[in-house]
PDB file of N, CA and C in Angstrom:
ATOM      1  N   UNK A   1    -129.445 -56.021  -3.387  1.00  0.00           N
ATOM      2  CA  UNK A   1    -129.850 -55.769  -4.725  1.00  0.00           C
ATOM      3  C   UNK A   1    -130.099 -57.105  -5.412  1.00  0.00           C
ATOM      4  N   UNK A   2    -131.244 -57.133  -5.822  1.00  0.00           N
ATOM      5  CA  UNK A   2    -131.404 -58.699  -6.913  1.00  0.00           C
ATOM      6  C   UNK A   2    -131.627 -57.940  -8.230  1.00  0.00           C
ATOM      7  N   UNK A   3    -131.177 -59.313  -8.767  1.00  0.00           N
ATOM      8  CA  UNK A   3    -131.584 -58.696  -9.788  1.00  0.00           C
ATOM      9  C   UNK A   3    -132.578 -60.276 -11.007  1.00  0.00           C
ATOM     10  N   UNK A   4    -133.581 -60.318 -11.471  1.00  0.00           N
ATOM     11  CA  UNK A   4    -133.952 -61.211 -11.965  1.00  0.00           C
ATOM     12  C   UNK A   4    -133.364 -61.269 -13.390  1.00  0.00           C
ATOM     13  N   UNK A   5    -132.586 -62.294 -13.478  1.00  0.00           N
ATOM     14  CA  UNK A   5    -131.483 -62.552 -14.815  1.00  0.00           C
ATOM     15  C   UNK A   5    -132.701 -63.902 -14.938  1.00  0.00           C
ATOM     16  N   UNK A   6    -132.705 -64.600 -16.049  1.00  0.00           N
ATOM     17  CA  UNK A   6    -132.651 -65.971 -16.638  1.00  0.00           C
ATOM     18  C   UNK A   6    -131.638 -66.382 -17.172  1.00  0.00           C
ATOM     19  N   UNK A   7    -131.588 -67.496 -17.028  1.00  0.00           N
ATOM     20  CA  UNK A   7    -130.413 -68.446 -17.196  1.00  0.00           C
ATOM     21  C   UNK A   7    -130.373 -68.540 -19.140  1.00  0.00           C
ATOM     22  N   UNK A   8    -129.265 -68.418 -19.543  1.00  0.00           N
ATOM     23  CA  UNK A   8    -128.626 -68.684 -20.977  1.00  0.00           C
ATOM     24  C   UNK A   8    -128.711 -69.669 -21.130  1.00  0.00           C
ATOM     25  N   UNK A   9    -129.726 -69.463 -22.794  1.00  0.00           N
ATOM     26  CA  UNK A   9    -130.007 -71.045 -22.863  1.00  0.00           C
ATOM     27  C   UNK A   9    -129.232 -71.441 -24.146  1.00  0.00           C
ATOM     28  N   UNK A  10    -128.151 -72.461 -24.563  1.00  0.00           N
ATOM     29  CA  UNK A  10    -127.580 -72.151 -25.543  1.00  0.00           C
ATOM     30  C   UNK A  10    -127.512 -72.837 -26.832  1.00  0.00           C
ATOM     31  N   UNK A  11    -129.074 -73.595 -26.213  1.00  0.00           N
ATOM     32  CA  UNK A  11    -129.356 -74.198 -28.261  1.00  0.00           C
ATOM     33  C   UNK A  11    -129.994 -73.012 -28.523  1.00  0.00           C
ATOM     34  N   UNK A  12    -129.574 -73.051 -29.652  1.00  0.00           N
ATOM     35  CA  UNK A  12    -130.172 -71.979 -30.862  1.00  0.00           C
ATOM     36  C   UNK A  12    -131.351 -72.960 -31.494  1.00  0.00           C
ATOM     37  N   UNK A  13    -132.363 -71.614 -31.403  1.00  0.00           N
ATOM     38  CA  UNK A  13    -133.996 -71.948 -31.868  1.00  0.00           C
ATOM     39  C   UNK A  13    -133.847 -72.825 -33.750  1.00  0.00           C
ATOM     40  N   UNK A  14    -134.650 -73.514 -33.703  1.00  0.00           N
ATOM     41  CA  UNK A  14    -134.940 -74.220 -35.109  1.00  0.00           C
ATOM     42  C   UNK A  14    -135.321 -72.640 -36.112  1.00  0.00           C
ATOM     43  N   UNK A  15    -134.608 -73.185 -37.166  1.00  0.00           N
ATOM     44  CA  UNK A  15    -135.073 -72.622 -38.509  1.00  0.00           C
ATOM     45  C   UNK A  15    -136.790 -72.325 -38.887  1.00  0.00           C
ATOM     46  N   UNK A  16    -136.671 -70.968 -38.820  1.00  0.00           N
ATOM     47  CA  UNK A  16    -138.559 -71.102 -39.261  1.00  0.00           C
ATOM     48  C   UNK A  16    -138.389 -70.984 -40.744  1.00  0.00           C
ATOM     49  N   UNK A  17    -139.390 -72.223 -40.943  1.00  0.00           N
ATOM     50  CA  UNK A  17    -139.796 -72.005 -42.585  1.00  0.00           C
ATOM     51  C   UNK A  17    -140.841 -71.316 -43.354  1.00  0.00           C
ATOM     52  N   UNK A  18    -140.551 -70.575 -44.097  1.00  0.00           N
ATOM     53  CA  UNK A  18    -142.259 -69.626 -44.605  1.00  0.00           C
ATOM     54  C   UNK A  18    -142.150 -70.182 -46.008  1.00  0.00           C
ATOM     55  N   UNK A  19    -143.485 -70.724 -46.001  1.00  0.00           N
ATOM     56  CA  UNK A  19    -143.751 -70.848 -47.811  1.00  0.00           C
ATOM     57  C   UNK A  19    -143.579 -70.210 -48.354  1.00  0.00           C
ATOM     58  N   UNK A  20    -143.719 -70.149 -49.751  1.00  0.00           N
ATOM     59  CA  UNK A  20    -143.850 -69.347 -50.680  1.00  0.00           C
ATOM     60  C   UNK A  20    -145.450 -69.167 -51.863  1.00  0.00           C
ATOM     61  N   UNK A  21    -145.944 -68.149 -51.593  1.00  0.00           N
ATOM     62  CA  UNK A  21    -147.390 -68.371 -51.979  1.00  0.00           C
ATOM     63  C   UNK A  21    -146.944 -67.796 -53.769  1.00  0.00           C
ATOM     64  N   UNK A  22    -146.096 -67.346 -53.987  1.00  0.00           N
ATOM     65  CA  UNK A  22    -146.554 -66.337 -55.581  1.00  0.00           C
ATOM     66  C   UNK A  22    -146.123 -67.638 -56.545  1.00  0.00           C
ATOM     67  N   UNK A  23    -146.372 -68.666 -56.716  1.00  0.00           N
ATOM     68  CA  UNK A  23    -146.507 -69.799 -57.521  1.00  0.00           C
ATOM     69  C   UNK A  23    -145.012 -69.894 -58.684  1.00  0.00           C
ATOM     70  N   UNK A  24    -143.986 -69.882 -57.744  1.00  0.00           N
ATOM     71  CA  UNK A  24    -143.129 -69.766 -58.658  1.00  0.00           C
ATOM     72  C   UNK A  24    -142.671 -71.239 -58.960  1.00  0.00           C
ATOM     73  N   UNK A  25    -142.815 -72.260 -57.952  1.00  0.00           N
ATOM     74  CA  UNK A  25    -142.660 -73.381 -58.103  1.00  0.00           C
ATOM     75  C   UNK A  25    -143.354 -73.691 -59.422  1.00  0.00           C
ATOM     76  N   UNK A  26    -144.738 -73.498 -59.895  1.00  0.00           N
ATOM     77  CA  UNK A  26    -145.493 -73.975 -60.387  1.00  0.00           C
ATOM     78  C   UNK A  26    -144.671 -73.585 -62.122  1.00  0.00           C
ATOM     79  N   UNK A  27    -144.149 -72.523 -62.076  1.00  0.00           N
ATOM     80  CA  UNK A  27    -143.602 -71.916 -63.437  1.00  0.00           C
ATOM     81  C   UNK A  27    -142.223 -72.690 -63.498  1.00  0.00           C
ATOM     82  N   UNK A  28    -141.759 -73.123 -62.459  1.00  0.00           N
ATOM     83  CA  UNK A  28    -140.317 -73.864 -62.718  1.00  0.00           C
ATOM     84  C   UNK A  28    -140.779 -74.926 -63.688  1.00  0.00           C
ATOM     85  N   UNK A  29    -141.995 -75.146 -63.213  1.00  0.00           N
ATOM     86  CA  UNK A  29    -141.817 -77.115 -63.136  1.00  0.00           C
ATOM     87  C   UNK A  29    -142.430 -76.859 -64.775  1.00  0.00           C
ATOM     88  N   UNK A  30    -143.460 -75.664 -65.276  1.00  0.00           N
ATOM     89  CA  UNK A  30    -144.215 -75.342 -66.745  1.00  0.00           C
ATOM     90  C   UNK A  30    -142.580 -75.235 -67.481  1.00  0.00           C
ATOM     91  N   UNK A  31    -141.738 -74.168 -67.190  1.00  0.00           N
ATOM     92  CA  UNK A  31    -140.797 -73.894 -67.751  1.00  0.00           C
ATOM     93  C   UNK A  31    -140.268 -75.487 -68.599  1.00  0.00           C
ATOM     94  N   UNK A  32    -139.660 -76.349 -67.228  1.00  0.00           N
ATOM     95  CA  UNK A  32    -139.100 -77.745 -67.299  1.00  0.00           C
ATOM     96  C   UNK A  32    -139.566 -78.630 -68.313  1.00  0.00           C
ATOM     97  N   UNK A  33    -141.320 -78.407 -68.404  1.00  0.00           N
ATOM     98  CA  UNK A  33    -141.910 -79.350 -69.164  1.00  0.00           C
ATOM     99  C   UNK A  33    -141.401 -78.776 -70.531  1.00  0.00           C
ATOM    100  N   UNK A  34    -142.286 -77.259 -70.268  1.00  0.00           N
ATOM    101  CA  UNK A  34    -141.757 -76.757 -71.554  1.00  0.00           C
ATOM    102  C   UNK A  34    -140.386 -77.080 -72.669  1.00  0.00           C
ATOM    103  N   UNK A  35    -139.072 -76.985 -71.718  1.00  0.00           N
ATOM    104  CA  UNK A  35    -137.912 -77.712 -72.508  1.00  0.00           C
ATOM    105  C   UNK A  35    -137.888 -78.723 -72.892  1.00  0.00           C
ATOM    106  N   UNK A  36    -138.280 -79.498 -71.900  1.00  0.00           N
ATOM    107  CA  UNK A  36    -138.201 -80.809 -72.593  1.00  0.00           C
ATOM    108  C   UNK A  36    -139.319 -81.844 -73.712  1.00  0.00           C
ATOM    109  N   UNK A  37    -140.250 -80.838 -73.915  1.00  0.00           N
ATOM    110  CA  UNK A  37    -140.869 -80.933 -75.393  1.00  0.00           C
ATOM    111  C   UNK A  37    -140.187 -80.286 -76.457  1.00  0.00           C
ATOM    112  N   UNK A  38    -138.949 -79.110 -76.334  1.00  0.00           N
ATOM    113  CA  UNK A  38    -138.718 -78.405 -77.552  1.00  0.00           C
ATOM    114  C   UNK A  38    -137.705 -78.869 -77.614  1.00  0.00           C
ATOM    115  N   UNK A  39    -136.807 -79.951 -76.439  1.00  0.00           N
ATOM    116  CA  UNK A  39    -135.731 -81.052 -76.821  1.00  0.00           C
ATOM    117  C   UNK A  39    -136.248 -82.415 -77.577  1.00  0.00           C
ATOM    118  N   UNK A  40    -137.512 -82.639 -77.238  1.00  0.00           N
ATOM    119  CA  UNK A  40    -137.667 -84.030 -77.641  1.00  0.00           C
ATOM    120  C   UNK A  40    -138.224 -83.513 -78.878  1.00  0.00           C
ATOM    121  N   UNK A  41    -138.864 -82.083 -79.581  1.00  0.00           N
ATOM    122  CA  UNK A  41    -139.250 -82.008 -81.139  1.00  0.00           C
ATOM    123  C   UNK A  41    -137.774 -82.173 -81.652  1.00  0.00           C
ATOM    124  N   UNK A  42    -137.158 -81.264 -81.366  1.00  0.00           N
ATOM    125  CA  UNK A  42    -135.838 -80.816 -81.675  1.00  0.00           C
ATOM    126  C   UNK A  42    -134.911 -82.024 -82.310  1.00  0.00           C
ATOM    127  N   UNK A  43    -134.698 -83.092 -81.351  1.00  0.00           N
ATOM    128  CA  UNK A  43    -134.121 -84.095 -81.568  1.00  0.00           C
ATOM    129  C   UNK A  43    -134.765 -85.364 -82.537  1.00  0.00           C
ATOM    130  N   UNK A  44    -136.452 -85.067 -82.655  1.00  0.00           N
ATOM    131  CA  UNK A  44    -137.098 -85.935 -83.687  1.00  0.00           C
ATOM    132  C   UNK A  44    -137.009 -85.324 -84.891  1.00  0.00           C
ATOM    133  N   UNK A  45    -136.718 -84.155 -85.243  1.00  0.00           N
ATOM    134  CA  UNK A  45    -136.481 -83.323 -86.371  1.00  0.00           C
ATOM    135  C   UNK A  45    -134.599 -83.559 -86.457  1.00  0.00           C
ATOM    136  N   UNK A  46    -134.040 -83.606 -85.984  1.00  0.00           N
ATOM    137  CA  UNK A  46    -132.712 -83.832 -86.254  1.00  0.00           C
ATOM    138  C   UNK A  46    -132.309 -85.707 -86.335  1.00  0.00           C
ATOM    139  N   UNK A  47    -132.801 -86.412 -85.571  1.00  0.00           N
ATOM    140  CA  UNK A  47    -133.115 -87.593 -86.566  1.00  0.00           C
ATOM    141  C   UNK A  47    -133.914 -88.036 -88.345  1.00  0.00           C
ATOM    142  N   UNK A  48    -134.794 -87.314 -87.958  1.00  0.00           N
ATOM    143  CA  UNK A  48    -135.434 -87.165 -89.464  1.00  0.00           C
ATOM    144  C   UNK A  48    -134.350 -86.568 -90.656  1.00  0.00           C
ATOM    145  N   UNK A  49    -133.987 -85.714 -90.229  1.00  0.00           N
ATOM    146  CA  UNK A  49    -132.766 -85.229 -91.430  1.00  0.00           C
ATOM    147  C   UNK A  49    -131.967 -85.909 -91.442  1.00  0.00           C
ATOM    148  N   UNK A  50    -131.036 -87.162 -90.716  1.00  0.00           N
ATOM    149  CA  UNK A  50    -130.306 -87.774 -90.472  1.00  0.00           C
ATOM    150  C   UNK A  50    -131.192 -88.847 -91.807  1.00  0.00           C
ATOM    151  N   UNK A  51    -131.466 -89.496 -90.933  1.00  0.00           N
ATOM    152  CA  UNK A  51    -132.352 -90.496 -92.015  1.00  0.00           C
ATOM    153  C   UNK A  51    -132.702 -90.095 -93.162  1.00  0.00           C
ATOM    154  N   UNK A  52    -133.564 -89.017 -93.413  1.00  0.00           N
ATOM    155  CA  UNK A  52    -133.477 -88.760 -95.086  1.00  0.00           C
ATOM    156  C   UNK A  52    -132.597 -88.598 -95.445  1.00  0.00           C
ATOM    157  N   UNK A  53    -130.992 -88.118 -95.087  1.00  0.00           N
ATOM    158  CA  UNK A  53    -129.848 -87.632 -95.821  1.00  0.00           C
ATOM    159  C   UNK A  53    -129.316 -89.190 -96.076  1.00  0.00           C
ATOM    160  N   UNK A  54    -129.203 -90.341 -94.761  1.00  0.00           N
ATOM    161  CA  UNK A  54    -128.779 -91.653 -95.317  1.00  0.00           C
ATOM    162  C   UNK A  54    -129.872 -92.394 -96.284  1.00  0.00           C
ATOM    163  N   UNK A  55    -130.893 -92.234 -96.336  1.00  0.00           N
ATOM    164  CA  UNK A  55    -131.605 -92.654 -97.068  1.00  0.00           C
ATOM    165  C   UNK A  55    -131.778 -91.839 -98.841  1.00  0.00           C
ATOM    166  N   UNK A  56    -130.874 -91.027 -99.010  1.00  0.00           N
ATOM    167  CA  UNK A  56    -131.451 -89.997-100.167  1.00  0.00           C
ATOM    168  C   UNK A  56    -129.831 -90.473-100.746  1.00  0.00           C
ATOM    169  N   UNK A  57    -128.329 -90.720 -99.733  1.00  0.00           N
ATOM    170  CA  UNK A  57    -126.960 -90.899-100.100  1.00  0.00           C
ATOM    171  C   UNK A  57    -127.444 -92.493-100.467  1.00  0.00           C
ATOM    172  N   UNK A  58    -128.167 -93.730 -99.869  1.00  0.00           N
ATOM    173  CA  UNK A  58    -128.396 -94.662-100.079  1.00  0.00           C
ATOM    174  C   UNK A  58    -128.594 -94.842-101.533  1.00  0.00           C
ATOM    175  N   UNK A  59    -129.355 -94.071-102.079  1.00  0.00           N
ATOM    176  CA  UNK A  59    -130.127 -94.333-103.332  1.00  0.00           C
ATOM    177  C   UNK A  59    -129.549 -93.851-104.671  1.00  0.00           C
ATOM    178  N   UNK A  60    -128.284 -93.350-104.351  1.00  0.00           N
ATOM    179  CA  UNK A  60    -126.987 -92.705-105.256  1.00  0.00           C
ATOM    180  C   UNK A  60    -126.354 -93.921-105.409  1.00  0.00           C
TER     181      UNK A  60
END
């Protein structure tokens, strides 16, 4: 009786990688920009009140 076995091979196959086509990367990176224009208004409007309030206590 034979029997045709193959021999055990015992690296394990590489990781397959599949892209990703539905452009979600592209909305991370819009999102990202997005914040960090409504941090950098945010923070030029909260300097501005800073300054007019020392500048308005200045003049008392």
């Amino acid at each position: 009786m034979t029997t045709d076995s193959t021999p055990h091979d015992p690296r394990p196959l590489p990781p397959v990688v599949v892209p990703t086509t539905n452009g979600s990367e592209k909305r991370k990176q819009r999102g990202v920009i997005t914040r960090v224009l409504v941090y950098v208004v945010v923070a030029h409007l909260l300097a501005a009140y800073l300054y007019f309030l020392f500048d308005v206590a200045a003049k008392h």
